[in-house]
N, C-alpha and C. Protein backbone atom coordinates (compact mmCIF):
# COMPACT_ATOMS: atom_id res chain seq x y z
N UNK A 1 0.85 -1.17 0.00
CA UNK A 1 0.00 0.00 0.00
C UNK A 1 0.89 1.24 0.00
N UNK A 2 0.64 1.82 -0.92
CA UNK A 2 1.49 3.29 -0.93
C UNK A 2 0.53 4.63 -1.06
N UNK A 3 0.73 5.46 -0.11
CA UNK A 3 0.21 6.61 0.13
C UNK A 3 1.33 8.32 0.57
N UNK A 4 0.78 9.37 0.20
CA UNK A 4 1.53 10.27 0.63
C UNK A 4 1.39 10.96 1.71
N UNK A 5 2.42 11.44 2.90
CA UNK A 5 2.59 11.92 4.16
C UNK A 5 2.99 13.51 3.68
N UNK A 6 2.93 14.22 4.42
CA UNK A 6 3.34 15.38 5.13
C UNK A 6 3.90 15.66 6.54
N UNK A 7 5.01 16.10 6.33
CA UNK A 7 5.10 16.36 8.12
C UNK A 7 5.88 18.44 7.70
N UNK A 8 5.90 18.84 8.84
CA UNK A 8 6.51 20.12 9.03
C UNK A 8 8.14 19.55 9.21
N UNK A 9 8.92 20.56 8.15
CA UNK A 9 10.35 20.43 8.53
C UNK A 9 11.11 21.67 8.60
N UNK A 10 10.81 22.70 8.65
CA UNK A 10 11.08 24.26 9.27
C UNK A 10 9.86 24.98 9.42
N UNK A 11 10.40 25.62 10.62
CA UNK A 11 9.37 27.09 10.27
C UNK A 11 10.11 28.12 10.96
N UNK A 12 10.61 29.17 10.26
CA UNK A 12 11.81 30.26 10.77
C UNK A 12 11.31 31.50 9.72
N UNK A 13 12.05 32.40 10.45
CA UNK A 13 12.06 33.28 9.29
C UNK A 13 10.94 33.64 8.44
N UNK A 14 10.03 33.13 8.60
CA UNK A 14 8.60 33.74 8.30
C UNK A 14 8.38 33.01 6.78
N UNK A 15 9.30 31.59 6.94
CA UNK A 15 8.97 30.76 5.78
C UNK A 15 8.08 29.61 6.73
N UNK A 16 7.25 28.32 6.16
CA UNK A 16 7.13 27.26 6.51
C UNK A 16 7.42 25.95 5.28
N UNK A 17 8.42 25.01 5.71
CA UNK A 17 8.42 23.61 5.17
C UNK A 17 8.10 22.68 5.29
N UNK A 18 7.11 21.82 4.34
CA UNK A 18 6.24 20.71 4.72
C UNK A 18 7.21 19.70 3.86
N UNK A 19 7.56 18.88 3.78
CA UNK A 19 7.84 17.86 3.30
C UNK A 19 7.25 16.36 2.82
N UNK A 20 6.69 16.38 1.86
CA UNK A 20 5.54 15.34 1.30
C UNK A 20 6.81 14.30 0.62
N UNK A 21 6.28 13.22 1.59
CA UNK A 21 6.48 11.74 1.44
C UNK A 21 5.97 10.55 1.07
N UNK A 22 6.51 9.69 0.22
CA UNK A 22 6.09 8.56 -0.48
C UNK A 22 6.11 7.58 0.62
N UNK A 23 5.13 6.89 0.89
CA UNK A 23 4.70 6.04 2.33
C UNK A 23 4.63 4.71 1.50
N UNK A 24 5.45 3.74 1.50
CA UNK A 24 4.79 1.98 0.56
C UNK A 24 5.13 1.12 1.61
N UNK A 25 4.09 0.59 2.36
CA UNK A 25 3.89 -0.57 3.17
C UNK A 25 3.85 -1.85 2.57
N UNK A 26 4.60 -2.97 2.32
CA UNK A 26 3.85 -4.38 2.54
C UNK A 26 4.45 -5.05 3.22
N UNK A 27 3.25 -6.25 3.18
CA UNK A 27 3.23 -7.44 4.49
C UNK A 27 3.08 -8.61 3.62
N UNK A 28 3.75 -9.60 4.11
CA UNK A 28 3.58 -11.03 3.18
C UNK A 28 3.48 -12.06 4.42
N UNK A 29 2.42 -13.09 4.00
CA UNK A 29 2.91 -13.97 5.24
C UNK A 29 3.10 -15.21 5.31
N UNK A 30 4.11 -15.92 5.59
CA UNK A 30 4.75 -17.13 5.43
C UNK A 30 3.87 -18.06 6.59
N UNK A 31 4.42 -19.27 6.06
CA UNK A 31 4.56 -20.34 7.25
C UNK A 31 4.77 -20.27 8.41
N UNK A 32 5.70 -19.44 9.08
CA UNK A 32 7.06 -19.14 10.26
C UNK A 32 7.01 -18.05 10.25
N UNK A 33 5.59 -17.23 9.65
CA UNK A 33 5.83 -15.98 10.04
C UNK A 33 5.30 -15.02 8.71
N UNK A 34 6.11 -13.21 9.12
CA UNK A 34 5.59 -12.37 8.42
C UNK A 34 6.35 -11.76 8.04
N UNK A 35 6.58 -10.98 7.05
CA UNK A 35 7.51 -9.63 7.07
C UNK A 35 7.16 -8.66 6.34
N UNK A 36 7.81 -7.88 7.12
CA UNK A 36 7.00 -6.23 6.98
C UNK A 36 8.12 -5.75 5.92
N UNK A 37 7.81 -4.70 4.94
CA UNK A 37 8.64 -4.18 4.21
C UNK A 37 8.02 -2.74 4.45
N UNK A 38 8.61 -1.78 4.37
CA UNK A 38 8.19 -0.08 4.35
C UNK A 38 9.51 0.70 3.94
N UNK A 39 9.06 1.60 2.94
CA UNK A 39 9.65 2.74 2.35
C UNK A 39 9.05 3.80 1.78
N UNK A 40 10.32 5.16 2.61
CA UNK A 40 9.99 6.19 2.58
C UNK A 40 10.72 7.06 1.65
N UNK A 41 9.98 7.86 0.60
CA UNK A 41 10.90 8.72 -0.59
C UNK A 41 9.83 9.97 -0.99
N UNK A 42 11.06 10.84 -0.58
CA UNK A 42 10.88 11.94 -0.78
C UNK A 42 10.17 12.12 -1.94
N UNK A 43 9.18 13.15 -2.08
CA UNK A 43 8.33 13.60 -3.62
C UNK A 43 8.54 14.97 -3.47
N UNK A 44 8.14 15.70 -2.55
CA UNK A 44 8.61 17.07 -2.73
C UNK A 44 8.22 18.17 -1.55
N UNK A 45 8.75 19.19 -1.47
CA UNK A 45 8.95 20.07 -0.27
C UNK A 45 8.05 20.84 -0.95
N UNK A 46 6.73 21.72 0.33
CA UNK A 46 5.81 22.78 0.00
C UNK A 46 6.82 24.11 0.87
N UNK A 47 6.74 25.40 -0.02
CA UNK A 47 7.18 26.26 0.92
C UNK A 47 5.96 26.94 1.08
N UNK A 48 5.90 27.41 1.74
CA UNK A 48 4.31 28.63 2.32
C UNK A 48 5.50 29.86 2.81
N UNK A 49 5.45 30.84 2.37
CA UNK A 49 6.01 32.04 2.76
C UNK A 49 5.54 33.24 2.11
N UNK A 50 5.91 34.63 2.44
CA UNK A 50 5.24 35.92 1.80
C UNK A 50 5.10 35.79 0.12
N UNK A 51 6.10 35.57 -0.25
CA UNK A 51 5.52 35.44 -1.97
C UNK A 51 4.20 34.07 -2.44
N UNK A 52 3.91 33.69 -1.44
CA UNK A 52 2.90 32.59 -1.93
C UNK A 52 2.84 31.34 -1.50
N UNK A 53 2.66 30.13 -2.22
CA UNK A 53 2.36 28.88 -1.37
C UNK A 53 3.26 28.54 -2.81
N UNK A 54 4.39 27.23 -3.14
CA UNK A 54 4.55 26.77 -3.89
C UNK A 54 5.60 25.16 -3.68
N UNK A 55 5.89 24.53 -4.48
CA UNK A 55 6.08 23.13 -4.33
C UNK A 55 7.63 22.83 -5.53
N UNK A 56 8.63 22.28 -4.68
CA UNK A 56 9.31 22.28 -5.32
C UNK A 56 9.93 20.54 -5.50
N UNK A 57 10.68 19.85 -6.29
CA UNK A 57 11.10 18.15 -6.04
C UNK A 57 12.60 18.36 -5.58
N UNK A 58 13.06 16.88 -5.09
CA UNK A 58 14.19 16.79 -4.39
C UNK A 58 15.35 17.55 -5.43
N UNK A 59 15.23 17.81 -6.47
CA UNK A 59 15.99 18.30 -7.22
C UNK A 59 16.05 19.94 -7.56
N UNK A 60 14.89 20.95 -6.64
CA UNK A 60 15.23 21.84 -6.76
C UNK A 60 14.14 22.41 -7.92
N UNK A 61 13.21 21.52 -8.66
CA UNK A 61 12.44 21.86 -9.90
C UNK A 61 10.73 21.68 -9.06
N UNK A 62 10.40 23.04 -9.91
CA UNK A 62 8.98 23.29 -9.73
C UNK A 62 8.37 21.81 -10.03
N UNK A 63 7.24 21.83 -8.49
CA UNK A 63 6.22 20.68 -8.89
C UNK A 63 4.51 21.25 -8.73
N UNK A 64 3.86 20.56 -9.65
CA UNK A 64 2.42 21.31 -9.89
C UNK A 64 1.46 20.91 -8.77
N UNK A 65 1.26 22.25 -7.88
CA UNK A 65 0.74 21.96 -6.64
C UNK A 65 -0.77 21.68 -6.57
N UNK A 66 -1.37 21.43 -8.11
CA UNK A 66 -2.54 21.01 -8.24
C UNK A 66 -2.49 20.01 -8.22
N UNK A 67 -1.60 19.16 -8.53
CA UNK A 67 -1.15 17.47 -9.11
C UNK A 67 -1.05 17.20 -7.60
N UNK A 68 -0.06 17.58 -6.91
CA UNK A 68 -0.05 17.41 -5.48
C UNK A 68 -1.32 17.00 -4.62
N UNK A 69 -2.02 18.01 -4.93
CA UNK A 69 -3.73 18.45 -3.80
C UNK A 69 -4.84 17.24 -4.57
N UNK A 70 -4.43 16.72 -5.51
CA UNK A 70 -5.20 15.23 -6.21
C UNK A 70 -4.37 14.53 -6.04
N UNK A 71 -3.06 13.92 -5.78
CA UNK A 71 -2.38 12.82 -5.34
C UNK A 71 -2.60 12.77 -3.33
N UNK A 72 -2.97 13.68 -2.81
CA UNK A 72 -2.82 13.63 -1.78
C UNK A 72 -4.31 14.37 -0.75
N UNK A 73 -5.13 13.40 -0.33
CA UNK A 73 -6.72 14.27 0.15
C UNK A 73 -5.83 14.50 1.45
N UNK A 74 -6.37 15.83 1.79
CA UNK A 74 -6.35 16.31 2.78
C UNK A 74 -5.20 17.43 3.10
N UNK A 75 -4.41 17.72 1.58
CA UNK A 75 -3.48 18.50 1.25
C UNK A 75 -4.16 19.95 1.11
N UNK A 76 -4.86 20.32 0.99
CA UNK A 76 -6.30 21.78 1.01
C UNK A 76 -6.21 22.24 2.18
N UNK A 77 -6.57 21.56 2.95
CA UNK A 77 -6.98 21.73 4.41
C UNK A 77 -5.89 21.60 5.43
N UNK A 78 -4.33 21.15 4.99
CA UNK A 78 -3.40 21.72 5.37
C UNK A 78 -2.49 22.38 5.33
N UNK A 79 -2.65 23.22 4.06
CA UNK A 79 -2.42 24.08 3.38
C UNK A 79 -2.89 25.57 3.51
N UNK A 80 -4.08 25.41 3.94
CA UNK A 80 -5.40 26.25 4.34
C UNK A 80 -4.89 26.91 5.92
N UNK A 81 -4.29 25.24 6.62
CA UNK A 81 -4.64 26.03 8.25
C UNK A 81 -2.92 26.50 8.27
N UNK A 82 -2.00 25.51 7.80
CA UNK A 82 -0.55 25.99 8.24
C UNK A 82 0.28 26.83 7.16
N UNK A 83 -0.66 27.56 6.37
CA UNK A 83 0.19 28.28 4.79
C UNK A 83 -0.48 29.40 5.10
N UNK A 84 -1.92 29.51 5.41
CA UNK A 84 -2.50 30.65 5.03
C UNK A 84 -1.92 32.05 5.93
N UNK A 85 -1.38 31.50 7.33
CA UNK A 85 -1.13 33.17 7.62
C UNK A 85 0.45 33.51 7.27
N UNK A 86 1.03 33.07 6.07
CA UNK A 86 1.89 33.34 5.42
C UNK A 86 1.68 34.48 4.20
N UNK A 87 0.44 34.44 4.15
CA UNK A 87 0.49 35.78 2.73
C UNK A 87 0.10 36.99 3.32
């Protein structure tokens, strides 16, 4: 199962950084047992600061923060409460 995370990774300076993460869980289960597999990869950093709200990838290149807010429910509404008193 793979899904995308957010967590906060600065807030200084009257910027904020969210960091959106690739979440892939699986589980298989044997005879003697189970094993868990999980990995985590970076997709891309939101900045929220005075010039606006925008989304960039591990490489430094614009990512389309509409594509984002449909790969990820609940990206609106945290965007909304921890971006908005940035403009």
């Amino acid at each position: 199962m793979s899904s995308l995370r957010s967590r906060e990774i600065c807030n200084e300076y009257g910027y904020r950084l969210l960091a959106v993460e690739s979440v892939d869980v699986q589980c298989s289960n044997f005879a003697y047992g189970c094993q868990l597999l999980g990995k985590i990869e970076p997709v891309a950093v939101i900045v929220c600061g005075p010039q606006g709200v925008y989304a960039l990838d591990a490489q430094a290149r614009p990512v389309d923060l509409d594509q984002l807010r449909q790969d990820m429910p609940g990206l609106d509404e945290l965007l909304e409460s921890e971006c908005d008193r940035h403009h």
